[in-house]
Protein backbone atom coordinates (compact mmCIF):
# COMPACT_ATOMS: atom_id res chain seq x y z
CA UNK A 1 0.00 0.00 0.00
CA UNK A 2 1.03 3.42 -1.02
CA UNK A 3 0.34 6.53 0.87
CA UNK A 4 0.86 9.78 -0.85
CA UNK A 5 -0.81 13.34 0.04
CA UNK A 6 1.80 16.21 -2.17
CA UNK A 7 2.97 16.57 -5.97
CA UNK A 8 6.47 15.17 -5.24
CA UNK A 9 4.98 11.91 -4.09
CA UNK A 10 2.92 11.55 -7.08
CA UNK A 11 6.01 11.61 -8.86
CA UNK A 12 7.81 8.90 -7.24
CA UNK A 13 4.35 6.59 -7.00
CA UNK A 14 4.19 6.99 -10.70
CA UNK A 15 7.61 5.07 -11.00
CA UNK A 16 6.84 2.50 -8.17
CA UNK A 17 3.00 1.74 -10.30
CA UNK A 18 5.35 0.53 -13.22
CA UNK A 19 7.72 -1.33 -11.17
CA UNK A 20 5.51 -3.06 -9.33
CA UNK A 21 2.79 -3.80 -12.30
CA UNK A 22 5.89 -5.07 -14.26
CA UNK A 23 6.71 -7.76 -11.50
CA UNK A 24 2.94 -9.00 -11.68
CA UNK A 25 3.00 -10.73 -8.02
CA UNK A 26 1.97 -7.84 -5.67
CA UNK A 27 -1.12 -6.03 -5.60
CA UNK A 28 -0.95 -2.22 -5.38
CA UNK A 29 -3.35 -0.19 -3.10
CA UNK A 30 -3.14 3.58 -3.32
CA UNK A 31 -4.29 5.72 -0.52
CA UNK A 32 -4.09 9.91 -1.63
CA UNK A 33 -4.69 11.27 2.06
CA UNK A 34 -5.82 15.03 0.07
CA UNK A 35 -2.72 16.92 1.21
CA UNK A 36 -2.82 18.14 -2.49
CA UNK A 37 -6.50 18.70 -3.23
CA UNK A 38 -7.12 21.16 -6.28
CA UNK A 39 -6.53 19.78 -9.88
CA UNK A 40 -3.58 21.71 -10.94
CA UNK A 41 -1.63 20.17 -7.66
CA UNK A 42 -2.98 16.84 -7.99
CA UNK A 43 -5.34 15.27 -10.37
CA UNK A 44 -3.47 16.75 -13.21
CA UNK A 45 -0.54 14.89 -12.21
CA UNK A 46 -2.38 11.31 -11.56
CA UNK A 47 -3.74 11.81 -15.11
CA UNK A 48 -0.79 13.02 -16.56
CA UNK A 49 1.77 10.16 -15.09
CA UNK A 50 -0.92 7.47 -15.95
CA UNK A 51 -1.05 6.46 -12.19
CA UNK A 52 -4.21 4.62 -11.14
CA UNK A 53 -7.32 6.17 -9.26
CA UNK A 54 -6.45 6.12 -5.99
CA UNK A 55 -8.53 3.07 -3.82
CA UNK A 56 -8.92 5.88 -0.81
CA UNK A 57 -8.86 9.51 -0.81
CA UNK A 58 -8.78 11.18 2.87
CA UNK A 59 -9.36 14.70 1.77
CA UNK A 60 -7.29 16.10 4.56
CA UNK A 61 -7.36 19.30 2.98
CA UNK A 62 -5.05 22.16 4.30
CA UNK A 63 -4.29 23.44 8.16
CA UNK A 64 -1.76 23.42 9.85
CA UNK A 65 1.07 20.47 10.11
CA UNK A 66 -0.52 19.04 13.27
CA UNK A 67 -4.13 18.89 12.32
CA UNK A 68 -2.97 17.77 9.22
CA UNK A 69 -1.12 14.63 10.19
CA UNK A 70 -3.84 14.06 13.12
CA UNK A 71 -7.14 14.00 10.19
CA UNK A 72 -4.45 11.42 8.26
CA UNK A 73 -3.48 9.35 11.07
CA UNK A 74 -7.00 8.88 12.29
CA UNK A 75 -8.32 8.34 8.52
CA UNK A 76 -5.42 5.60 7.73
CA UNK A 77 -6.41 3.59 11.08
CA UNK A 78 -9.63 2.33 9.65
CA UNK A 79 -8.10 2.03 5.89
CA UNK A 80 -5.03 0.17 7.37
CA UNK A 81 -7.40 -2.66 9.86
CA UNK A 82 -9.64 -3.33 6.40
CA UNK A 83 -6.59 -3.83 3.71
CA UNK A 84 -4.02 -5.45 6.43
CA UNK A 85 -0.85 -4.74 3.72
CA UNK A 86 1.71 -6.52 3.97
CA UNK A 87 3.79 -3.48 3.19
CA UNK A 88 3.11 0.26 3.72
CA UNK A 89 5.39 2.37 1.51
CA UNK A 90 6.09 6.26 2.35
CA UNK A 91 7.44 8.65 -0.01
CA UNK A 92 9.64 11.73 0.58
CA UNK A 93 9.27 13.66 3.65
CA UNK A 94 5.82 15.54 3.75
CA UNK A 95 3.15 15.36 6.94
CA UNK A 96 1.50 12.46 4.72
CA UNK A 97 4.56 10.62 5.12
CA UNK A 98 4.93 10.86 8.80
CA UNK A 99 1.70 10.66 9.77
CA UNK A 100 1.53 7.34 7.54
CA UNK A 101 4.80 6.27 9.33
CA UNK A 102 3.51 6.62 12.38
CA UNK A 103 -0.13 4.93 12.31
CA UNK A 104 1.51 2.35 10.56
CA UNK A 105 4.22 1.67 13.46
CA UNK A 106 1.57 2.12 15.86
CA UNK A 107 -1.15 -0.81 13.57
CA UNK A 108 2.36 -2.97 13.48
CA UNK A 109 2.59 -3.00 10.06
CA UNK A 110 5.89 -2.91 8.14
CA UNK A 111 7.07 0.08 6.72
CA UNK A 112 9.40 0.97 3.99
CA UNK A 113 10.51 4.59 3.40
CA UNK A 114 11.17 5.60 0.05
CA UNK A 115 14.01 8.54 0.03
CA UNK A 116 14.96 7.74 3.35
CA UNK A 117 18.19 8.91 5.01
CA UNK A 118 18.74 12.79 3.45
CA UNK A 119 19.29 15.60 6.22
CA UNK A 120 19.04 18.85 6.45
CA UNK A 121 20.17 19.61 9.70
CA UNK A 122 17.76 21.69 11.10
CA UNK A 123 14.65 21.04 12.74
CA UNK A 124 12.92 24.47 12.20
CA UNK A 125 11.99 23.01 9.21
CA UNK A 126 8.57 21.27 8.79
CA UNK A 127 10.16 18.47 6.56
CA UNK A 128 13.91 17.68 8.47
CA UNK A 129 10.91 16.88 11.20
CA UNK A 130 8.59 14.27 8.70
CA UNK A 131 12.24 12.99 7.73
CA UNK A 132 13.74 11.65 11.11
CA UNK A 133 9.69 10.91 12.58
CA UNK A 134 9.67 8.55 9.57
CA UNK A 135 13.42 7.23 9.48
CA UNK A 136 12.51 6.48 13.66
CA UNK A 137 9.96 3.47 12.76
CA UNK A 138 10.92 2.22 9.27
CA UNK A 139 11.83 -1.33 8.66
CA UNK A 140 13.14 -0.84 5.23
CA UNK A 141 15.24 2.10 4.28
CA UNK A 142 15.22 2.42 0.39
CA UNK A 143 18.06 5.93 -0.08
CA UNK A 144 18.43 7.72 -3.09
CA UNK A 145 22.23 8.34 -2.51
CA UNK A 146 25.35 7.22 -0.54
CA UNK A 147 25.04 10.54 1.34
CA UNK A 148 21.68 8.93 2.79
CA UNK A 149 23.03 5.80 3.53
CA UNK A 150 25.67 7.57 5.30
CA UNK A 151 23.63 9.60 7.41
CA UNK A 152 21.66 6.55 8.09
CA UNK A 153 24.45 4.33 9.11
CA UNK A 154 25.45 7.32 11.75
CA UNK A 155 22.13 7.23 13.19
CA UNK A 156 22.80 3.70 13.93
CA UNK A 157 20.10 2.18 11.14
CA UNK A 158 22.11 -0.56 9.44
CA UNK A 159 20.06 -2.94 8.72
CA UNK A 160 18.02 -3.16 5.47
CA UNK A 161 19.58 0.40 4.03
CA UNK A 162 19.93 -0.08 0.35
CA UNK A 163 20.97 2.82 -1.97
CA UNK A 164 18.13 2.45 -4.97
CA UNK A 165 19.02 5.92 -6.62
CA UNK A 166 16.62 8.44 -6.52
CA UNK A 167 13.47 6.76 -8.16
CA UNK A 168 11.94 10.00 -9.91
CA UNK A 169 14.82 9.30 -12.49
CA UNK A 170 12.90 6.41 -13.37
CA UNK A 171 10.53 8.53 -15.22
CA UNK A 172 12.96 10.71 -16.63
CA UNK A 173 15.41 8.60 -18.50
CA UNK A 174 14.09 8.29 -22.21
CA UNK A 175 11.70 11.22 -20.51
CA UNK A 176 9.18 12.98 -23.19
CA UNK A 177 11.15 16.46 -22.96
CA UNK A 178 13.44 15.61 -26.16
CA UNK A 179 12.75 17.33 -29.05
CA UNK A 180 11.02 19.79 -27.91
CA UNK A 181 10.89 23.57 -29.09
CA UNK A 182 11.73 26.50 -27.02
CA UNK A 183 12.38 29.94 -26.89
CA UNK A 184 15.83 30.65 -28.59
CA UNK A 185 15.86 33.37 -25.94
CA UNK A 186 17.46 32.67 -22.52
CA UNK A 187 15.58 32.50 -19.65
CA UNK A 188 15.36 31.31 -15.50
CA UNK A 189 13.14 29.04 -14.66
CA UNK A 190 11.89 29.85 -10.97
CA UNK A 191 9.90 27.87 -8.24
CA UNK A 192 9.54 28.74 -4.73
CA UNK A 193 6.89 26.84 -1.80
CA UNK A 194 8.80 26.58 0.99
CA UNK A 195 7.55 27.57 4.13
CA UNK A 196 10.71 29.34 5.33
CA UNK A 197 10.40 31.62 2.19
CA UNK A 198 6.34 31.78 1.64
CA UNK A 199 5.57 32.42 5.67
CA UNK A 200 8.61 35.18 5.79
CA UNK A 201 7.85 38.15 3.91
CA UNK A 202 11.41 39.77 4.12
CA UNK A 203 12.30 36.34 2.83
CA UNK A 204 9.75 36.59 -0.35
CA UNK A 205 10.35 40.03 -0.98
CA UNK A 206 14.04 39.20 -1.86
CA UNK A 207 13.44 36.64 -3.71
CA UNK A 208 11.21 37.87 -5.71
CA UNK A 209 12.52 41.22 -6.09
CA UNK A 210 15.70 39.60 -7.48
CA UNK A 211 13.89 38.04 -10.23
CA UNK A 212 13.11 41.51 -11.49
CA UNK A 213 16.89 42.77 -11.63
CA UNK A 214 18.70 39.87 -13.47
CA UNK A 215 19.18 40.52 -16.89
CA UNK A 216 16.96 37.65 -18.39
CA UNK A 217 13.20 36.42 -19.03
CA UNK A 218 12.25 34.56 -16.05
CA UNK A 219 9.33 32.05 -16.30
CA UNK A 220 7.70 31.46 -12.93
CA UNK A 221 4.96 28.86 -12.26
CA UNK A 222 3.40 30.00 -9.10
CA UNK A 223 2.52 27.57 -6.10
CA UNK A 224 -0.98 27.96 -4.86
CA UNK A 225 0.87 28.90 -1.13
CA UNK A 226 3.33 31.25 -2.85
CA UNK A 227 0.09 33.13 -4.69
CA UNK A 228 -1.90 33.31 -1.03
CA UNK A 229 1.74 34.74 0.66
CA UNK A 230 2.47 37.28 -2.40
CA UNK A 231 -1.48 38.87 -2.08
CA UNK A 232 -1.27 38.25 1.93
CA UNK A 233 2.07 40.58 2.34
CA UNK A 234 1.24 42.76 -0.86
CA UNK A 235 4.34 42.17 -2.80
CA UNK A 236 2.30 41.63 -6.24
CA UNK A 237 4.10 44.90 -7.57
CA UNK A 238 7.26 43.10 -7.41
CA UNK A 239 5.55 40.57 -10.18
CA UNK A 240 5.30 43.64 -12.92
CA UNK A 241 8.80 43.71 -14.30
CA UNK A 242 8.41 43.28 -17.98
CA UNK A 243 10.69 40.53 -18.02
CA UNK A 244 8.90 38.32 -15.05
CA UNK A 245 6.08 35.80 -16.74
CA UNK A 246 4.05 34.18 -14.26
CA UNK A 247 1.86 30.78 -14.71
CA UNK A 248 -0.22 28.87 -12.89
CA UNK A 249 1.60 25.30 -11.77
CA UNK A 250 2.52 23.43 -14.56
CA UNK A 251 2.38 19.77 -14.98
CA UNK A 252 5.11 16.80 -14.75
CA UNK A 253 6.42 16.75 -18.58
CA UNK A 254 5.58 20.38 -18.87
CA UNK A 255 8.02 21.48 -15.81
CA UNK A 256 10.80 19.29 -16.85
CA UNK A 257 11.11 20.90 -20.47
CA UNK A 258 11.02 24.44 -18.92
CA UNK A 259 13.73 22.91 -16.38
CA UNK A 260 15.95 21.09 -19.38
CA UNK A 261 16.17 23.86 -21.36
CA UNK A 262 16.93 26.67 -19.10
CA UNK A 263 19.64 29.17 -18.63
CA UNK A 264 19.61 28.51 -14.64
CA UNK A 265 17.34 27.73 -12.20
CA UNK A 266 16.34 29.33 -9.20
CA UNK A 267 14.27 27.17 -6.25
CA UNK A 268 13.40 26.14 -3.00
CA UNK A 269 12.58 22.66 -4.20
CA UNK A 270 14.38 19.56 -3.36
CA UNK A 271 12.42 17.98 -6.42
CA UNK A 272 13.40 20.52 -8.82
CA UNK A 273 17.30 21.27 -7.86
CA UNK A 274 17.67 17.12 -8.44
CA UNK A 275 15.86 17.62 -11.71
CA UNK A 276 18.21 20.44 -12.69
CA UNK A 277 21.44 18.14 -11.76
CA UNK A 278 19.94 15.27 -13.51
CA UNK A 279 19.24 17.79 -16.88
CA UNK A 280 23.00 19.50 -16.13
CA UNK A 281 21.30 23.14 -15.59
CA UNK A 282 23.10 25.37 -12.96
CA UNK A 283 20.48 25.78 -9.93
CA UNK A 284 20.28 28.83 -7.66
CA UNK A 285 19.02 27.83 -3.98
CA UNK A 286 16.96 29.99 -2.10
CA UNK A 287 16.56 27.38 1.09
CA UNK A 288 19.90 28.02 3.37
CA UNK A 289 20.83 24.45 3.07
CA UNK A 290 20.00 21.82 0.99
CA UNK A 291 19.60 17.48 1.28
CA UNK A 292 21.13 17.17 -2.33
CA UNK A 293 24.26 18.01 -0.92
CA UNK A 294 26.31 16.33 -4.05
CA UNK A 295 25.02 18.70 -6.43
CA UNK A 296 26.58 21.78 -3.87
CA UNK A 297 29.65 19.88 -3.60
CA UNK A 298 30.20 19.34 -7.56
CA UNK A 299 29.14 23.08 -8.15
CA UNK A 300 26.12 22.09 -9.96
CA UNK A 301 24.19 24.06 -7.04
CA UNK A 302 24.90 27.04 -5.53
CA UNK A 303 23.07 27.98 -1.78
CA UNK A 304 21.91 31.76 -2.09
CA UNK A 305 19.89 31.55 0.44
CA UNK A 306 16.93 34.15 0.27
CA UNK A 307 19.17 36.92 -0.55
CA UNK A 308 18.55 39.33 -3.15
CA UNK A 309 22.71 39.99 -3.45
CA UNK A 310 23.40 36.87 -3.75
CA UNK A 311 20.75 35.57 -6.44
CA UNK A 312 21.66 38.02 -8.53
CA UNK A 313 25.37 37.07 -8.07
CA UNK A 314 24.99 33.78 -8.65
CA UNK A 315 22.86 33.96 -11.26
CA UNK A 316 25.65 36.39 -13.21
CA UNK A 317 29.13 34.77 -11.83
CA UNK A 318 28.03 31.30 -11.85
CA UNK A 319 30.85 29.27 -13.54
CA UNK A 320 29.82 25.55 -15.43
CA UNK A 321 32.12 22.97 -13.78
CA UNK A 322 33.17 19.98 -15.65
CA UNK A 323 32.10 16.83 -12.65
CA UNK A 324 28.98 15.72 -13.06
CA UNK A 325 28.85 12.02 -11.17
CA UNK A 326 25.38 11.12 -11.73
CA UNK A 327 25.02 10.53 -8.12
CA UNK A 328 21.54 10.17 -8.57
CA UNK A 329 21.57 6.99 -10.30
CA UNK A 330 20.32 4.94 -13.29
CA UNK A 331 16.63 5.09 -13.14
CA UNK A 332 16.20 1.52 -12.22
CA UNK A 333 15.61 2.55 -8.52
CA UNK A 334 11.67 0.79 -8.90
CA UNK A 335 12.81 -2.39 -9.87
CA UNK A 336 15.23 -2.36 -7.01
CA UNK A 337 13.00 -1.36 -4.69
CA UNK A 338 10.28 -3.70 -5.51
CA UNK A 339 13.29 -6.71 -5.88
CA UNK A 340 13.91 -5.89 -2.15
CA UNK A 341 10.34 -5.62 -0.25
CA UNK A 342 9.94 -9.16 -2.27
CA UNK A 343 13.31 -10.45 -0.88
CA UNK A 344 12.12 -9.00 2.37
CA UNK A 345 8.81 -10.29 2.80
CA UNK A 346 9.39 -13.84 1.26
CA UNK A 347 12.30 -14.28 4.17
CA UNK A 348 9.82 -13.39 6.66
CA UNK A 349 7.30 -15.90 5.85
């Protein structure tokens, strides 16, 4: 049983689906617990990545963190005691995740956590919280990168940590982005959802006026959260700059051309800055710190932070380097994945 509740997870459940349909033995039950509820955030996506109606939808809705993961904890108890899974798999690190973690712990069901293990070192933030809750009470760890492992094995978790590679690759090898036509012009590609930078208006405000002073188009796909923060601390004006166009969110295949063929990229997103690395585009973060700490460390990524100064630096100065690892993987993390919880259960019985 999958339990997903934000766009990111759809992402990664959309490579599991194939994985596990193309092994044929397990049976796939997908619970959406409504983190996500509006079209453009989440019923565009199951459409567009071919994933399944989900069996249960909890239509959480929006609130904050805590009354969030309570309405999902309390909705997964009864889904859980009907379906019995053998296997309850989390995605990422959103309240979904942990509050699945948790009721599952607590219902003594087995867990795996897909993208365990990645750190950000700060528990301020909503999702370094939903990371270690989840890490806590897993039984499988399935980590994108040796970095996770790492920070897993330091934890003391050494038993059944495998490094997959990061399994929203799976989609994008052989993606449906070559080919395409763009503007010969060059331009940024910007996303930004983060609570740090949508619930700090000083924060915003920087970032957004530095979109309007770099010397390119930027194309800006705006996050239902971002919209709400941008009209709730009346920073619109800072939208008006001839050279800022602003969408509404975009879908899967549509976001990854825009990403492929930028200039650079500017974003709070783990999702995205991965995406960027995977497509070799140079990505400006506006988070102080980052979990995709390879792409920093290979100069792929540079940290801005949510400084105007420094997004407009980086945007100008930044220098192409010649590593690129491909820390991320092969895109063969599903079958992996699906290879272990097999090997897993099988020993069990």
């Amino acid at each position: 049983m999958s339990v997903v509740g934000a766009r990111p997870q759809f992402i990664k459940l959309a490579a599991m689906h194939k994985a596990i349909q193309k092994d044929g033995t397990l049976r796939h039950i997908i619970v959406h617990s409504g983190q996500h509820y509006n079209f453009d955030m989440s019923g565009q996506f199951f459409e567009e990545l071919q994933i399944p109606k989900p069996d249960y939808n909890l239509e959480i809705g929006s609130g904050h963190h805590v009354f969030q993961m309570a309405k999902c904890m309390t909705g997964l108890v009864d889904v859980f005691e009907k379906e019995k899974p053998d296997m309850v798999l989390v995605y990422g690190d959103t309240n979904t995740t942990a509050a699945a973690a948790i009721t599952a712990a607590k219902c003594n069901l087995k867990l795996a956590h897909i993208e365990a293990g990645l750190r950000e070192w700060d528990k301020t933030i909503p999702e370094e919280v939903n990371k270690l809750l989840t890490d806590a009470v897993a039984d499988l760890y399935f980590t994108p990168t040796v970095t996770g492992r790492d920070n897993l094995l330091r934890e003391g978790k050494s038993h059944n940590v495998f490094v997959t590679g990061d399994i929203g690759l799976d989609l994008l090898t052989g993606d449906k982005t070559e080919g395409k036509t763009f503007p010969s012009k060059e331009y940024i590609f910007v996303t930004c959802h983060r609570a740090s930078n949508t619930e700090n208006p000083e924060n915003l405000k920087a970032i957004l006026s530095s979109l309007a002073e770099v010397d390119k188009d930027v194309v800006f796909p705006l996050h239902p959260r971002t919209k709400n923060a941008i009209e709730k601390f009346g920073l619109g004006h800072h939208l008006t700059s001839g050279n800022i166009h602003v969408t509404e969110p975009l879908g899967f295949w549509d976001t990854q051309q825009w990403i492929r063929n930028a200039w650079r990229v500017v974003t709070d997103s783990g999702g995205v800055i991965k995406e960027a690395y995977f497509y070799k585009v140079p990505c400006i973060i506006t988070d102080k710190q980052t979990e995709w700490v390879e792409s920093v460390n290979e100069g792929w990524s540079i940290v801005a932070g949510p400084d105007k100064d420094q997004i407009i630096k980086a945007a100008r100065d930044f220098e192409i380097p010649k590593k690129h690892s491909n820390f991320l993987g092969d895109g063969q993390a599903g079958v992996r994945i699906v290879d272990k919880i097999l090997e897993y259960l099988y020993t069990r019985n």
